[in-house]
Protein backbone atom coordinates (compact mmCIF):
# COMPACT_ATOMS: atom_id res chain seq x y z
CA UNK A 1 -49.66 -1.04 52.88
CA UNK A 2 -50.14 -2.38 49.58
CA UNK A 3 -48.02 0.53 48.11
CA UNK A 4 -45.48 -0.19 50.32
CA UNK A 5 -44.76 -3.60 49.29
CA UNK A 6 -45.13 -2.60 45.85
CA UNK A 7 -42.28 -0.49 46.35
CA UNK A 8 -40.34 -2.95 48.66
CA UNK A 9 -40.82 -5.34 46.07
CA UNK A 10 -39.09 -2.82 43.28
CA UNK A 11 -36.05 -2.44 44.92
CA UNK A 12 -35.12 -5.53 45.49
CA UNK A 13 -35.86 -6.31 41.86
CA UNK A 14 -33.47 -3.09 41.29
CA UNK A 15 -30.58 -4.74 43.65
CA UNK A 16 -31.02 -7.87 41.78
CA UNK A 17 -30.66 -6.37 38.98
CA UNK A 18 -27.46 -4.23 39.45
CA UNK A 19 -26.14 -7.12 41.38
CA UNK A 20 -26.34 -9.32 38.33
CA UNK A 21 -25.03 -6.44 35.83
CA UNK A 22 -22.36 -6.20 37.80
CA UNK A 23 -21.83 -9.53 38.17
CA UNK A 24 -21.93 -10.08 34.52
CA UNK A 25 -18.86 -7.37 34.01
CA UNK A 26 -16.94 -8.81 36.89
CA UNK A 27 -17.20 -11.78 34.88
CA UNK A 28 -16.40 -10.50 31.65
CA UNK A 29 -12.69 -12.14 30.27
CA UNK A 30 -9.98 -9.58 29.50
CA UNK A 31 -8.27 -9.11 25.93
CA UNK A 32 -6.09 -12.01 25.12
CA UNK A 33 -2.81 -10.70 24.33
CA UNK A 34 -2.01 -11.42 20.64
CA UNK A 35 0.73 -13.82 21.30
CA UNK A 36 -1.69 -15.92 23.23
CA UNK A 37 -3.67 -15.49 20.29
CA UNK A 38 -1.22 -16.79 18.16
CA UNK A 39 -0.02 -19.03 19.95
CA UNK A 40 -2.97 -20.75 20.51
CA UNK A 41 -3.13 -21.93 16.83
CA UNK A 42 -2.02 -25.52 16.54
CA UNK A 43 0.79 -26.18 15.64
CA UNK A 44 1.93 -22.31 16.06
CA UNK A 45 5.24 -22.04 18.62
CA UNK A 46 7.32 -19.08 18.87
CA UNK A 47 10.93 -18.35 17.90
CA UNK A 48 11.19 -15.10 19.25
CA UNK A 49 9.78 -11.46 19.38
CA UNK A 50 11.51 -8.44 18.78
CA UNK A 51 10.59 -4.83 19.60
CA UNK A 52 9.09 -2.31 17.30
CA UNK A 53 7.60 0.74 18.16
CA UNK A 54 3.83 0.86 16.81
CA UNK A 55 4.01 -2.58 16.43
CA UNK A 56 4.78 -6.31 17.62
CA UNK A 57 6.93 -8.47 15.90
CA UNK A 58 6.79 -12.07 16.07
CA UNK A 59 9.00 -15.03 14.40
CA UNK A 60 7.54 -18.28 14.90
CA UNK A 61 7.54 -22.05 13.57
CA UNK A 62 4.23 -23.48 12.19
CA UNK A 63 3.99 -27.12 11.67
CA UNK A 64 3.14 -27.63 7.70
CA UNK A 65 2.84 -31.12 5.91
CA UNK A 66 6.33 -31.79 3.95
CA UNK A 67 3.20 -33.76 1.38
CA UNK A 68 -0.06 -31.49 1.59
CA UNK A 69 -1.75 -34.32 -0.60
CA UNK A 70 -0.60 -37.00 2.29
CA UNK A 71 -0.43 -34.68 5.47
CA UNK A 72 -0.17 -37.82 7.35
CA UNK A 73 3.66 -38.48 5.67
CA UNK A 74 5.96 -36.33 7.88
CA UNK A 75 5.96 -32.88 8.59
CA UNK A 76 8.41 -29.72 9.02
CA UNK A 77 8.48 -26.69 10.67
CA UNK A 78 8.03 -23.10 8.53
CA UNK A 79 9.37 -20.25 9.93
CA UNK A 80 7.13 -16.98 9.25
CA UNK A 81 6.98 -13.62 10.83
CA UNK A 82 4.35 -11.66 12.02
CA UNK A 83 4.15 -7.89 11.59
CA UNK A 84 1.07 -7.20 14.21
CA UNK A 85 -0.34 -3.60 13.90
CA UNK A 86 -3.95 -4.85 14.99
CA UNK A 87 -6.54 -7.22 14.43
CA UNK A 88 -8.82 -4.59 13.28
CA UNK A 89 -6.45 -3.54 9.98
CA UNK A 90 -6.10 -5.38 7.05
CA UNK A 91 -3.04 -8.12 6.08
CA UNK A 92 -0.35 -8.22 3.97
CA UNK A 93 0.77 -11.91 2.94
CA UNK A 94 4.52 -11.48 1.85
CA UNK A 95 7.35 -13.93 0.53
CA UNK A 96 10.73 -12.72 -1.32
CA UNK A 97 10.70 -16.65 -2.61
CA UNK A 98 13.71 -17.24 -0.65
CA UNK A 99 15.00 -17.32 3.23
CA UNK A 100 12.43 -14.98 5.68
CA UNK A 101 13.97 -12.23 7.21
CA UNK A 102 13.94 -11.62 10.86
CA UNK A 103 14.16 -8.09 11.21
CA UNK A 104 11.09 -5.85 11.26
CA UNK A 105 10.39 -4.70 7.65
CA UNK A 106 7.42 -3.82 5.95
CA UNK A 107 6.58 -3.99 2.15
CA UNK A 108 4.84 -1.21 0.04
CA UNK A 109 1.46 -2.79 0.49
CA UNK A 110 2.01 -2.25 4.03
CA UNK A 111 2.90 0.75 4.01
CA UNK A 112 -0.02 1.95 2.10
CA UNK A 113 -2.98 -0.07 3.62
CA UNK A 114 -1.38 0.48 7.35
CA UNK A 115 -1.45 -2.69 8.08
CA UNK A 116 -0.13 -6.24 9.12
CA UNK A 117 2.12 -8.26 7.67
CA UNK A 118 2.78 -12.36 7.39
CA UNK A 119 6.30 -13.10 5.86
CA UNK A 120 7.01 -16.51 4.71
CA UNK A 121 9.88 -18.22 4.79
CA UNK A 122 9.97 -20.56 1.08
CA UNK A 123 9.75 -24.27 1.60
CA UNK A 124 12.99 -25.97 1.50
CA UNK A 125 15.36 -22.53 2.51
CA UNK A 126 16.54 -23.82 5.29
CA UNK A 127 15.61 -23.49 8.03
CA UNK A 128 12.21 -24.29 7.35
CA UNK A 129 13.18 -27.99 5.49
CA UNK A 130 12.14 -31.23 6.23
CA UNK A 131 14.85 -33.82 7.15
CA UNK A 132 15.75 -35.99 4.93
CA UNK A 133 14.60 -33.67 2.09
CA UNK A 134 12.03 -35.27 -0.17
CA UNK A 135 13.11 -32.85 -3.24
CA UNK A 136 10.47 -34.23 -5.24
CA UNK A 137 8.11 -32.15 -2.67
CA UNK A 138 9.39 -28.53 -3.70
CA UNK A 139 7.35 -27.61 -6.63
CA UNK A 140 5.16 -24.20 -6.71
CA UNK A 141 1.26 -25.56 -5.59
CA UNK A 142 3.22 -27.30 -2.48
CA UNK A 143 4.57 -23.75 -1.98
CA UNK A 144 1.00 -22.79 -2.16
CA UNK A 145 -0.52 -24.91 -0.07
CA UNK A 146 1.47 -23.93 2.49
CA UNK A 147 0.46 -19.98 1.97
CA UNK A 148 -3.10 -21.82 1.86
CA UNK A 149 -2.90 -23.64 5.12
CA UNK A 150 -1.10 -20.15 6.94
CA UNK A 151 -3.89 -17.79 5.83
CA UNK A 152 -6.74 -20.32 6.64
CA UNK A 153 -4.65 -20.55 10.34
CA UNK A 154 -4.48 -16.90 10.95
CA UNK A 155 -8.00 -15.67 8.78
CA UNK A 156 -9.87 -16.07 12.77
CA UNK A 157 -7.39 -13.92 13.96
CA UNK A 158 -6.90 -11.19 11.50
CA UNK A 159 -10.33 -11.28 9.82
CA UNK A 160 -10.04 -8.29 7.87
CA UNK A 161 -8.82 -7.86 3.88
CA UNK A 162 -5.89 -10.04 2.96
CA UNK A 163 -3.58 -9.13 0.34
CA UNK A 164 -0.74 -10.92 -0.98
CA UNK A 165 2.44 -9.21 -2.16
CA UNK A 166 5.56 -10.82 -3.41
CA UNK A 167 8.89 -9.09 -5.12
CA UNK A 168 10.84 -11.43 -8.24
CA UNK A 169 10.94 -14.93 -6.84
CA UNK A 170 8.24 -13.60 -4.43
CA UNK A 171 5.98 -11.82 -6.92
CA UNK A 172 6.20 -15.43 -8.88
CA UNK A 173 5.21 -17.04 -5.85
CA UNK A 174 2.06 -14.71 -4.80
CA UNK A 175 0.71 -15.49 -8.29
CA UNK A 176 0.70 -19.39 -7.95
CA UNK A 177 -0.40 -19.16 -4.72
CA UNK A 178 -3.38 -16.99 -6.87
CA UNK A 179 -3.33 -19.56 -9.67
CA UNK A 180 -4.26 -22.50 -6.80
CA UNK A 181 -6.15 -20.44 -4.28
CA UNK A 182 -7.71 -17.69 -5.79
CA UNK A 183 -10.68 -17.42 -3.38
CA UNK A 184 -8.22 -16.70 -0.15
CA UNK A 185 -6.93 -12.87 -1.43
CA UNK A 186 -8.80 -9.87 -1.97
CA UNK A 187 -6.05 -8.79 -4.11
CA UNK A 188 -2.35 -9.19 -5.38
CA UNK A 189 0.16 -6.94 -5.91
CA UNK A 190 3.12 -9.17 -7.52
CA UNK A 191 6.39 -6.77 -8.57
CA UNK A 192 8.87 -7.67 -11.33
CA UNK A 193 7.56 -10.98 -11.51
CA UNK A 194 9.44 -13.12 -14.51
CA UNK A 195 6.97 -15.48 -16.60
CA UNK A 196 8.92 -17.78 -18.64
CA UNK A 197 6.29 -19.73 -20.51
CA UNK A 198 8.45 -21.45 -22.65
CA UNK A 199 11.91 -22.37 -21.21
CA UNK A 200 13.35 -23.36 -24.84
CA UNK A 201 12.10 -19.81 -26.11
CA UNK A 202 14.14 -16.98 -24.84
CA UNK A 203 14.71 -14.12 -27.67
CA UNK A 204 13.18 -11.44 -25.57
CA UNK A 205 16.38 -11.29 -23.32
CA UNK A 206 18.48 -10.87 -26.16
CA UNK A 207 15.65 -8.24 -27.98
CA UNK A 208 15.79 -6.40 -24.46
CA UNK A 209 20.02 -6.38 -23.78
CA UNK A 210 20.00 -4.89 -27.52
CA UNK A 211 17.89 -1.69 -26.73
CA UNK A 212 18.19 -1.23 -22.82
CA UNK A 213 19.82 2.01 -21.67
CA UNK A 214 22.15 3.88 -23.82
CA UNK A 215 24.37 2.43 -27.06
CA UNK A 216 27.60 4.25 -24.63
CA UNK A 217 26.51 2.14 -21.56
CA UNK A 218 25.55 -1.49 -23.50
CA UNK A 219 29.34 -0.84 -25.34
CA UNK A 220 30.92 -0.23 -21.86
CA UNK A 221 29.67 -3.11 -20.36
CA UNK A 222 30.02 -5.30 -23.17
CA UNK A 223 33.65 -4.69 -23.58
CA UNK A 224 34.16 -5.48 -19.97
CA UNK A 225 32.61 -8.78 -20.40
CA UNK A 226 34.29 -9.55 -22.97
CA UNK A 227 37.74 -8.25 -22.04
CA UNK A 228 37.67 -9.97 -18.99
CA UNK A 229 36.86 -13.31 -21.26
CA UNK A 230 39.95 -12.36 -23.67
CA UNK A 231 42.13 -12.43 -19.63
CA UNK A 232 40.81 -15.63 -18.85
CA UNK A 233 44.13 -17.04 -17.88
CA UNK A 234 45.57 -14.49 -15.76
CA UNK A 235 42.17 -13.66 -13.88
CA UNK A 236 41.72 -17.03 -13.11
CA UNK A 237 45.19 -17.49 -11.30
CA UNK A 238 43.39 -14.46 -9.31
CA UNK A 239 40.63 -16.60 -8.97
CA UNK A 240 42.39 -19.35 -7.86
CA UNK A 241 43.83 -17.71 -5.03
CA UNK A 242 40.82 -16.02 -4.13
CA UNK A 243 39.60 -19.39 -3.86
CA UNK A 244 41.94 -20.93 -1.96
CA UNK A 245 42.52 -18.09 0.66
CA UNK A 246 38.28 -18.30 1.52
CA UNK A 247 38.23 -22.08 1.42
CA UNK A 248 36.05 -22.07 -1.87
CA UNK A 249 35.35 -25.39 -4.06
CA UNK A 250 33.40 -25.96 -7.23
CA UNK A 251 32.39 -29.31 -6.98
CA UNK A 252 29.05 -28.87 -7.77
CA UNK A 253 29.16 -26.45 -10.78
CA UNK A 254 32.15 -28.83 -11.55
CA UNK A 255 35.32 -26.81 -12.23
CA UNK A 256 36.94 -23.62 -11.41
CA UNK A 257 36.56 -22.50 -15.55
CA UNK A 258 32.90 -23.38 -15.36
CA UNK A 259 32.47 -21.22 -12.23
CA UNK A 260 34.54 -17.98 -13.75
CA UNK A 261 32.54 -18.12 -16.76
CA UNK A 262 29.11 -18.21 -15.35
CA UNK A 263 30.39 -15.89 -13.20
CA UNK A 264 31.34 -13.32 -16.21
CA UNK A 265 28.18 -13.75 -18.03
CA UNK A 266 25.88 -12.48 -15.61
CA UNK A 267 27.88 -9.09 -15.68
CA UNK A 268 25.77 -7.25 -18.02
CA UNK A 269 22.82 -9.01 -16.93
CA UNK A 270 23.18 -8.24 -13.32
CA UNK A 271 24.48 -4.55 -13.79
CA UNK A 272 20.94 -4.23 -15.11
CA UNK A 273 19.10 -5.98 -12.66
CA UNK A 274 20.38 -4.12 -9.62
CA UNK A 275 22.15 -0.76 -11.19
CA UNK A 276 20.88 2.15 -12.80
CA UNK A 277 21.90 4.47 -16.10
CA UNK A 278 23.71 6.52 -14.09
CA UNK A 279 25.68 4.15 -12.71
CA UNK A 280 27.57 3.26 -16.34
CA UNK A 281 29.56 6.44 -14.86
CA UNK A 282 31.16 3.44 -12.77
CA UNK A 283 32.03 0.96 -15.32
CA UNK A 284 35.88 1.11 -17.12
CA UNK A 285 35.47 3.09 -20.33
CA UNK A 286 38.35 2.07 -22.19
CA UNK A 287 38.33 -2.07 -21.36
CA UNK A 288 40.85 -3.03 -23.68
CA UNK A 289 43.52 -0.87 -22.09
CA UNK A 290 42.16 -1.16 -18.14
CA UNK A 291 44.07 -3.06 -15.72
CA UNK A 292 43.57 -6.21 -14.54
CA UNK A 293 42.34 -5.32 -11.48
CA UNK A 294 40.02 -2.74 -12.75
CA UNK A 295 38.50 -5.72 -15.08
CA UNK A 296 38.56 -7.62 -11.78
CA UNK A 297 37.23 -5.32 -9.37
CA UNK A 298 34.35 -4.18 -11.56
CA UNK A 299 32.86 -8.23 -12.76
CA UNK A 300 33.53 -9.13 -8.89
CA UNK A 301 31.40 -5.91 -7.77
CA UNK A 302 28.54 -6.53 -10.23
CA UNK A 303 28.71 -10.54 -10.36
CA UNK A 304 30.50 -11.47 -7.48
CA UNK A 305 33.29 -14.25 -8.18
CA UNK A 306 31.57 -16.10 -4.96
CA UNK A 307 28.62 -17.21 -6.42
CA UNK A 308 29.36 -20.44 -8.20
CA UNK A 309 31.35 -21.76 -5.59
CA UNK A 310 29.83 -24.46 -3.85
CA UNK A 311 29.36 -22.31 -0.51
CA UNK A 312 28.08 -19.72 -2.72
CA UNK A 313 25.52 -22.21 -4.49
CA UNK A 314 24.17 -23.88 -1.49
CA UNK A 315 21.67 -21.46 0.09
CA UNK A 316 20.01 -21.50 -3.61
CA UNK A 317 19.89 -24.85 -4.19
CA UNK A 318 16.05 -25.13 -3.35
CA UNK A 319 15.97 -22.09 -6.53
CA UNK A 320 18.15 -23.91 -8.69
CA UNK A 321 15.87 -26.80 -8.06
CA UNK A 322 12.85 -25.45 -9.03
CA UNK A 323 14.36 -23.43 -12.10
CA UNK A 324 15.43 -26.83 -13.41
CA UNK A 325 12.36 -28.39 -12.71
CA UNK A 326 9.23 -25.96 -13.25
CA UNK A 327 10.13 -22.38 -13.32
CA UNK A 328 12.34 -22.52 -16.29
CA UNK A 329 16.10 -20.45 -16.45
CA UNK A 330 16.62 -17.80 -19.44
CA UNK A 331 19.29 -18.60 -22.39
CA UNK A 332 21.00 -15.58 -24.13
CA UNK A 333 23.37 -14.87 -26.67
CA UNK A 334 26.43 -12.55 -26.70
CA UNK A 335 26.95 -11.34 -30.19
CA UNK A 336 30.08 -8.89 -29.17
CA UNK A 337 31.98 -11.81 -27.78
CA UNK A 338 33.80 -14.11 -30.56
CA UNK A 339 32.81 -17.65 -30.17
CA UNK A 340 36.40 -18.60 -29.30
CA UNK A 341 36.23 -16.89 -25.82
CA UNK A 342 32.44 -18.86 -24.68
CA UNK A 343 33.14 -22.37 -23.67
CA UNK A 344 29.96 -23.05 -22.17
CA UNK A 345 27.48 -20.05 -22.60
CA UNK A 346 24.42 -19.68 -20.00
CA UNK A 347 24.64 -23.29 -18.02
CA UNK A 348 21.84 -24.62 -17.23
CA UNK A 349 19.91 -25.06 -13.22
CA UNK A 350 21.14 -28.71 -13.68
CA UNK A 351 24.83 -27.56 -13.09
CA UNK A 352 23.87 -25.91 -10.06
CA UNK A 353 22.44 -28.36 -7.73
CA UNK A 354 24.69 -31.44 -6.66
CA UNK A 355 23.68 -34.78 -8.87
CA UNK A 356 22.68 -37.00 -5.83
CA UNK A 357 19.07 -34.88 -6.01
CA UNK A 358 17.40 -35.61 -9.41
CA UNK A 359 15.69 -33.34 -11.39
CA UNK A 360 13.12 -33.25 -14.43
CA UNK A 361 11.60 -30.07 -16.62
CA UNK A 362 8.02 -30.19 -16.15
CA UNK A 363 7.17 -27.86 -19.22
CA UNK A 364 3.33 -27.51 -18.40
CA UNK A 365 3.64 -25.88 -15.18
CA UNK A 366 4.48 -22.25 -16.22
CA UNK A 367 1.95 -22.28 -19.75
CA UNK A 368 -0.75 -23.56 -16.88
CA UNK A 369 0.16 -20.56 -14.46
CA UNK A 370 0.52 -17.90 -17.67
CA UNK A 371 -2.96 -19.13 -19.24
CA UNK A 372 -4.68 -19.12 -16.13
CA UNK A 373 -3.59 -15.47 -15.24
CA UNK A 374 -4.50 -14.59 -18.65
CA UNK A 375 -7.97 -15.32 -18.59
CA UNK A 376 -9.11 -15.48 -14.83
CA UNK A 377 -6.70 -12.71 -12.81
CA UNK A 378 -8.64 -10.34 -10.63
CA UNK A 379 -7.95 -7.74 -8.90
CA UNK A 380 -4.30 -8.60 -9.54
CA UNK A 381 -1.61 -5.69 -9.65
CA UNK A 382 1.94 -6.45 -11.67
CA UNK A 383 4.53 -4.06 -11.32
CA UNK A 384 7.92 -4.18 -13.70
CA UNK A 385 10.61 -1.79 -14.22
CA UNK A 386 11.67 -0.57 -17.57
CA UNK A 387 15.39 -1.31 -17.15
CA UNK A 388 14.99 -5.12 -15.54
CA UNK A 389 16.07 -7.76 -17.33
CA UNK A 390 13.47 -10.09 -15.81
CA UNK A 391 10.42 -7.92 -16.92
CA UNK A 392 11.05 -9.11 -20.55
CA UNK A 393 8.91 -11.92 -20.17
CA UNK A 394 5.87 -10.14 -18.08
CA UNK A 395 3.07 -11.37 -17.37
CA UNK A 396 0.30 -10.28 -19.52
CA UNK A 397 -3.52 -9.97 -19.29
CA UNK A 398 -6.24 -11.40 -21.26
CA UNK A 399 -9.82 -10.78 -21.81
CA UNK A 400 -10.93 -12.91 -18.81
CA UNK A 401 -8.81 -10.53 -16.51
CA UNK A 402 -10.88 -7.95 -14.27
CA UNK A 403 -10.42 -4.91 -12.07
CA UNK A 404 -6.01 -6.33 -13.16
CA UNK A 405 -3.13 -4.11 -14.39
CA UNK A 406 0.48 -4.18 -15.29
CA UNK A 407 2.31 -1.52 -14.62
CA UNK A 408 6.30 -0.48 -16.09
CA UNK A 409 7.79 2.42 -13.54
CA UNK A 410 10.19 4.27 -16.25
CA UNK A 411 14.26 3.86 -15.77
CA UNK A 412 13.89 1.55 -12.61
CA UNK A 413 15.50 -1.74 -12.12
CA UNK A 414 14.66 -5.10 -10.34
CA UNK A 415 13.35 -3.15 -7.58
CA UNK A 416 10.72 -1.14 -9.40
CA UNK A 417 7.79 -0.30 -7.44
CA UNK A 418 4.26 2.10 -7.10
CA UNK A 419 6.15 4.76 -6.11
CA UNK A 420 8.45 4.47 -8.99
CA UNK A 421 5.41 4.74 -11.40
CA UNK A 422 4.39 7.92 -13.50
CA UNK A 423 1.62 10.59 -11.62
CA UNK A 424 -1.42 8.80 -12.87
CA UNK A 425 -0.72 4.71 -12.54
CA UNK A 426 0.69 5.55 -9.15
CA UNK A 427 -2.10 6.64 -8.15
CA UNK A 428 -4.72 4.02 -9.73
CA UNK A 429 -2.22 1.13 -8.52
CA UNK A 430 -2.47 2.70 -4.81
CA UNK A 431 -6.62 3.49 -5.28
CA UNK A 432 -6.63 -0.19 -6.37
CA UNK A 433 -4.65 -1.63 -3.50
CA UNK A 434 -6.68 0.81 -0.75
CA UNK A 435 -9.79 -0.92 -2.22
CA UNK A 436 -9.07 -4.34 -2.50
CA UNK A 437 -7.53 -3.98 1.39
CA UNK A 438 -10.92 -2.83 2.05
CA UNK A 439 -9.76 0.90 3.31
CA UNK A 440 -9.98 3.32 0.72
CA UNK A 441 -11.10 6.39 2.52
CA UNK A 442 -14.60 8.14 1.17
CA UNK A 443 -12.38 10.91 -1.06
CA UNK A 444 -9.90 8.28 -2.55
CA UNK A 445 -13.39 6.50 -3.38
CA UNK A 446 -14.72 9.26 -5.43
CA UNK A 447 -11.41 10.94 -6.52
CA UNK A 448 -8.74 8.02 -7.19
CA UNK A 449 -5.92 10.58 -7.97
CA UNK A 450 -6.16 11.33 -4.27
CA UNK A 451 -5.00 8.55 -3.12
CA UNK A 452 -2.32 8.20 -0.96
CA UNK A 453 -0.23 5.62 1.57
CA UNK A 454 -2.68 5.56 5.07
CA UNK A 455 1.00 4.91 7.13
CA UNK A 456 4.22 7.40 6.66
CA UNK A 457 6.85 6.84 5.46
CA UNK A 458 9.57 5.22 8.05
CA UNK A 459 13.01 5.03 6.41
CA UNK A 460 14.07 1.71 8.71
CA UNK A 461 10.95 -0.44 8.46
CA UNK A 462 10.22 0.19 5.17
CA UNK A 463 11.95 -1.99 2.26
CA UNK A 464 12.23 -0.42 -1.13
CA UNK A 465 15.86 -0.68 -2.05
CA UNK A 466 15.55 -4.06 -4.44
CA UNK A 467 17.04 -6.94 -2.35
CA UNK A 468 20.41 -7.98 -4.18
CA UNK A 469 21.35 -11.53 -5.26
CA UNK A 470 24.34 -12.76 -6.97
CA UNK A 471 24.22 -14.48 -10.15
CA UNK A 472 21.45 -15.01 -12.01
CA UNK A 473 18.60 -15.49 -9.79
CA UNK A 474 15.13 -13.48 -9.79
C-alpha cells in the first residue's frame, strides 16, 4: 500500500512538473522584430524601409536636442539609416559629413567586419535642421553629441563592437566625435581626413601641387587654368548664358566674375582630388591653341561652372559655415598664372554663406582636436592617398598614441582606401579593424597577414568609388 502511494504520489509530482515546463514555454515571448526594436527607442520613428537581400534597411528620424548643453531649448529631427545584418555582429558608425544617403550602401569597415551599419545624416543638411536655424549651434562637439546620444540609443540593441568610420568631411567628423567621446568606440577608421591646424598657415598645398604627379600632367593642367583665365571675357558671355538658360544667380558669392574665378581655381585642385595620372590623357595638351569650348568643356567637367551659383552653394552652406567658423579653408598660390589674370585668388568660406547668418574663426578648435589626437588616439586607423590634395595636412601621431596608424595607399586620390594600400599595411589595417570589431578569427589572431574581409565583395552595396563634390569641399 505504502508503495503504492509512493508511486501515486510521483506521478503527479511528474504531471506537475511537465505541466509547468510546458507552461513556462507556452509562455515564453517571441523575438521582437527589429523594427519594433527600434522603434521602441524614444524618440525613434521611421521614414521608411527598403529591401535588401541579407539585410534590412531602415531610414528613420530620431529626435536630438538643436542645444545638447540645454536639451530643454527646442529640438529637431536627424535622419539616420540603419544597415541591420544582426544584433549579434558588430557596428559600423558612418557619416560622409554631409546629407545621409538613402540607398543601401555599406562602407569598407562593413564590409570587412560583416556587419551593421548606422549612417548619419550631419546636423544642419537639411533635412535634419532645426527651424529657425540657430547657426550658432553647428559647431563639431554639437555634431558629436549627437553621434554620442545615437550610439548610447542603439548600444542596448546592438551590444556588440562599435566602430566608427568616416570618409573627408566624414573621416573629420569620426575623429571629433573621438576627440569628445572617446570611451563610446572600440576603434576608428577615419580616411583622407584633412587637419588644418592653422588656417593662416597653408604652404603644404602649394609644397604638394609642386611635386604631385608628373612635371607633363602639373604643365597640362596649369596651362588650362590659366588659359581659361587669359579668355575670361569670352567664357564668361558663355557663362552668362549658361546662367541664364538654368535660372542661376550669384547673389551670395556676389557676382558672376567672383563665381567664374572660384570656379577656375579649383581646376587643378579638383582634377587631383577626384582624377587619377592616367587621366592627364584627358586634359587639352596644347592650351594656348585649344578652342574655346575645349577650355570650356574640360574646367566645367573637372570644376563644374554650377557650383558658385547660389543654387549650387546652398546645400553646402552648413560646410561653408563651419569652414569659416572652426574647420578652417586652405589658401594657395598659383605661380604659373601672372598676377594680372587673379582678381581675387582662393575666397574665403565667408563669401559662401549669405551675410544674414554671422560667422566668427574660432582658431582653437582644430590645434585642440590635432593635440588631442596626437597624444591620446587609440586604436585609431587614418587612411590618405598619395595623390589627394587634402592629405597634405594629415593627421599625425604622437607618443601618447597606441595600437594607431596612418596609412598613404600609393597613386590614389580622395577616395583612397585599405584596399588601395601596399601587401603588408593592408593587411595590418584590416587585422587591426577585425580586432578592434571584436572578430578577428583565431588564424588572423596569430598570423595578421591572413587577414581578410569576413563579407564578399558585392559590387552594388559596397561604396568605394570616392563620392564627388564640386568645388572645393573635403
Amino acid at each position: 500500500m505504502r508503495k503504492a502511494l509512493r508511486w501515486l504520489l510521483a506521478l503527479v509530482v511528474l504531471i506537475g512538473t511537465v505541466s509547468t515546463a510546458g507552461a513556462a514555454t507556452a509562455a515564453e515571448p517571441k523575438a521582437v522584430d527589429i523594427k519594433d526594436r527600434l522603434l521602441s527607442i524614444p524618440g525613434m520613428s521611421l521614414i521608411e524601409e527598403k529591401p535588401y537581400t541579407g539585410y534590412r534597411f531602415f531610414v528613420l528620424n530620431y529626435t536630438q536636442p538643436v542645444d545638447h548643453r540645454h536639451p530643454s531649448k527646442g529640438t529637431f529631427q536627424q535622419r539616420i539609416t540603419v544597415l541591420h545584418k544582426d544584433t549579434d555582429r558588430p557596428t559600423v558608425f558612418y557619416t560622409g559629413g554631409y546629407n545621409v544617403s538613402t540607398t543601401p550602401s555599406r562602407r569598407e569597415p562593413t564590409q570587412i567586419v560583416d556587419g551593421n551599419q548606422i549612417s548619419m545624416e550631419y546636423r544642419y543638411f537639411t533635412p535634419s535642421r532645426p527651424a529657425p536655424a540657430d547657426w550658432s549651434k553647428l559647431d563639431i562637439w554639437q555634431a558629436a553629441s549627437d553621434q554620442h546620444r545615437i550610439f548610447q540609443a542603439l548600444k542596448p540593441v546592438y551590444s556588440e563592437n562599435w566602430i566608427s568610420t568616416g570618409g573627408s568631411k566624414g573621416g573629420m567628423t569620426a575623429t571629433y566625435y573621438e576627440r569628445f567621446y572617446p570611451r563610446d568606440m572600440d576603434g576608428v577608421v577615419a580616411y583622407v581626413a584633412p587637419n588644418d591646424v592653422v588656417n593662416k598657415e597653408d604652404s603644404a598645398y602649394d609644397r604638394f601641387f609642386a611635386r604631385v604627379g608628373t612635371e607633363e600632367c602639373r604643365d597640362k593642367l596649369n596651362g588650362v587654368q590659366r588659359e581659361a583665365l587669359v579668355r575670361r571675357a569670352p567664357l564668361e558671355k558663355k557663362y552668362a548664358a549658361y546662367a541664364a538658360d538654368n535660372g542661376y544667380t550669384f547673389d551670395t558669392i556676389g557676382s558672376l566674375d567672383r563665381a567664374y574665378e572660384a570656379v577656375v581655381l579649383d581646376y587643378v585642385w579638383g582634377f587631383w582630388q577626384y582624377s587619377t595620372l592616367a587621366d592627364c590623357a584627358d586634359i587639352p595638351a596644347d592650351a594656348e591653341n585649344a578652342t574655346d569650348e575645349a577650355i570650356w568643356d574640360s574646367v566645367d567637367t573637372i570644376s563644374g561652372f554650377s557650383a558658385y551659383t547660389d543654387q549650387g552653394l546652398e546645400t553646402y552652406t552648413p560646410y561653408y559655415y563651419q569652414a569659416g567658423t572652426q574647420l578652417g579653408a586652405p589658401t594657395i598660390h598659383f605661380p604659373h598664372i601672372e598676377k594680372k589674370y587673379v582678381r581675387y585668388g582662393y575666397q574665403p568660406p565667408r563669401n559662401f554663406v549669405p551675410r544674414s547668418i554671422p560667422m566668427k574663426f574660432e582658431p582653437s578648435a582644430m590645434r585642440d582636436v590635432d593635440t588631442w589626437v596626437r597624444h591620446n588616439a587609440h586604436q585609431m586607423l587614418f587612411v590618405y592617398g598619395q595623390n589627394d590634395p587634402w592629405g597634405a595636412e594629415p593627421f599625425r601621431l604622437g607618443h601618447g598614441a597606441r595600437d594607431s596608424y596612418v596609412f598613404t595607399a600609393p597613386g590614389m586620390n580622395h577616395g583612397a582606401n585599405v584596399a588601395g594600400l601596399v601587401a603588408d599595411q593592408k593587411a595590418e589595417a584590416t587585422a587591426r579593424i577585425l580586432d578592434w570589431a571584436g572578430v578577428a578569427p583565431a588564424e588572423v589572431q596569430d598570423d595578421p597577414t591572413a587577414a581578410r574581409p569576413l563579407a564578399a565583395f558585392d559590387a552594388k552595396l559596397d561604396k568605394r568609388d570616392v563620392e564627388r563634390e564640386t568645388a572645393l569641399r573635403p
